[in-house]
Protein backbone atom coordinates (compact mmCIF):
# COMPACT_ATOMS: atom_id res chain seq x y z
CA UNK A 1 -5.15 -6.13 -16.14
CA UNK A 2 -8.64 -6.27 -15.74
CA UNK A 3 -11.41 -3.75 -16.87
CA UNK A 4 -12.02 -2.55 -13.35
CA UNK A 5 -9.26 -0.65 -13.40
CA UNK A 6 -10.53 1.50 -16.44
CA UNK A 7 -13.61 1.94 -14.84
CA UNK A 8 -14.29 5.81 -13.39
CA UNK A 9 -13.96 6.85 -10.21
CA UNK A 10 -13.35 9.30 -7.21
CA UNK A 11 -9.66 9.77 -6.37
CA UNK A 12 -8.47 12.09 -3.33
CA UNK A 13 -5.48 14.41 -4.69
CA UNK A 14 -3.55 16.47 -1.78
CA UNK A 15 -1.58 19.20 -3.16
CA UNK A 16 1.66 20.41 -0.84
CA UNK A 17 3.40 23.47 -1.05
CA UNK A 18 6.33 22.40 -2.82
CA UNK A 19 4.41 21.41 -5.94
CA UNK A 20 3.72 17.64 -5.29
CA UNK A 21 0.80 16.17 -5.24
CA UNK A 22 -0.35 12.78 -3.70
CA UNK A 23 -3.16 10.34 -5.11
CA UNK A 24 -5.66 7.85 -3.15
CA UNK A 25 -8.09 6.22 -2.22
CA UNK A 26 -9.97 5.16 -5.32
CA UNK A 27 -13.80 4.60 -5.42
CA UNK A 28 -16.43 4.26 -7.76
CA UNK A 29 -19.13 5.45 -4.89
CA UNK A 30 -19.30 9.41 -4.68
CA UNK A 31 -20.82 9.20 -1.29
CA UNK A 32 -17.80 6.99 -0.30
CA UNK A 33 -15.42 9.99 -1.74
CA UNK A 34 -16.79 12.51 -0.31
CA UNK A 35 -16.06 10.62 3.39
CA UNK A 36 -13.02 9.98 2.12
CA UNK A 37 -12.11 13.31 1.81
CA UNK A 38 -13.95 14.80 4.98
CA UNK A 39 -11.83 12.12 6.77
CA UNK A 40 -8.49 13.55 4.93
CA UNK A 41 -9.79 17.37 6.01
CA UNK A 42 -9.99 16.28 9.40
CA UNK A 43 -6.99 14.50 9.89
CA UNK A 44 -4.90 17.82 8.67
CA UNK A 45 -6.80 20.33 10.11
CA UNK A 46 -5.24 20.43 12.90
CA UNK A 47 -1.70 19.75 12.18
CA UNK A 48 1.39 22.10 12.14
CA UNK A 49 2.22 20.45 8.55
CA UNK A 50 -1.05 21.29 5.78
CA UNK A 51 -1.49 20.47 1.91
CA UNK A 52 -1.94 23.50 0.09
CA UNK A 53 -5.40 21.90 -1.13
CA UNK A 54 -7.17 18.69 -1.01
CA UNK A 55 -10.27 17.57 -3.77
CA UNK A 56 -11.50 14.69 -5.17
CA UNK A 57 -10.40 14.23 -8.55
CA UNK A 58 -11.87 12.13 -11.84
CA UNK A 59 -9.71 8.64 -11.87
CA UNK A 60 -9.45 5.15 -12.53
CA UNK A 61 -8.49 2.58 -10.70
CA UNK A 62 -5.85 2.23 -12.98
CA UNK A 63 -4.47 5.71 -12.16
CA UNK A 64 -4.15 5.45 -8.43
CA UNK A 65 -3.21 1.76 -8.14
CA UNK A 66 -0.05 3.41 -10.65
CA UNK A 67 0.90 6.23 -9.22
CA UNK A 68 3.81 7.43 -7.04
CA UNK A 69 3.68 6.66 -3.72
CA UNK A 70 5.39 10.18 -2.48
CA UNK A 71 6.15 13.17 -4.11
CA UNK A 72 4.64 13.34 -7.65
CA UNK A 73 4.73 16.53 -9.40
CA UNK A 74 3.68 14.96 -12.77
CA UNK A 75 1.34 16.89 -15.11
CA UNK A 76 -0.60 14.12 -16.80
CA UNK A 77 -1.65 12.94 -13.26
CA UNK A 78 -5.81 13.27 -12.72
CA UNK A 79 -6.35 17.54 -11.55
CA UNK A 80 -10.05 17.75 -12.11
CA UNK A 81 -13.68 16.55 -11.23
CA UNK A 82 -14.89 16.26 -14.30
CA UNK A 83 -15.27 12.68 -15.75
CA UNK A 84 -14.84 11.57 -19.49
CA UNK A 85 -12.01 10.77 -22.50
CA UNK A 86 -8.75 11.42 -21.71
């Protein structure tokens, strides 16, 4: 492990329907995220298939590189922009 992956961040989370959630895309640069996620919004848009929601979230490195590829539905997983202790 290395201390990069503790550092903060910008996550994508996509919520779905069913309750699961997906995590990505990890960045320290806001500017970065916020393409990131404009990119996601796009791609969906138009589909016949739609998260419920997508957002950037608060997140480390740490926390994406870890978590599930597909279908997560766990409660401790990064839900919010704000930044700071966990």
């Amino acid at each position: 492990m290395t201390s990069d992956e503790f550092a903060w961040g910008y996550a994508v989370r996509r919520e779905w329907a069913n309750g699961s959630h997906d995590l990505f895309g990890f960045t320290p640069d806001a500017g970065t995220a916020r393409r990131r996620l404009e990119r996601d919004h796009s791609y969906w848009r138009l589909g016949p298939v739609r998260p419920a929601a997508v957002y950037l979230v608060a997140a480390t490195a740490a926390d994406v590189d870890r978590h599930p590829v597909d279908g997560c539905q766990g409660s401790c997983c990064p839900n919010s922009t704000d930044r700071g202790q966990r």
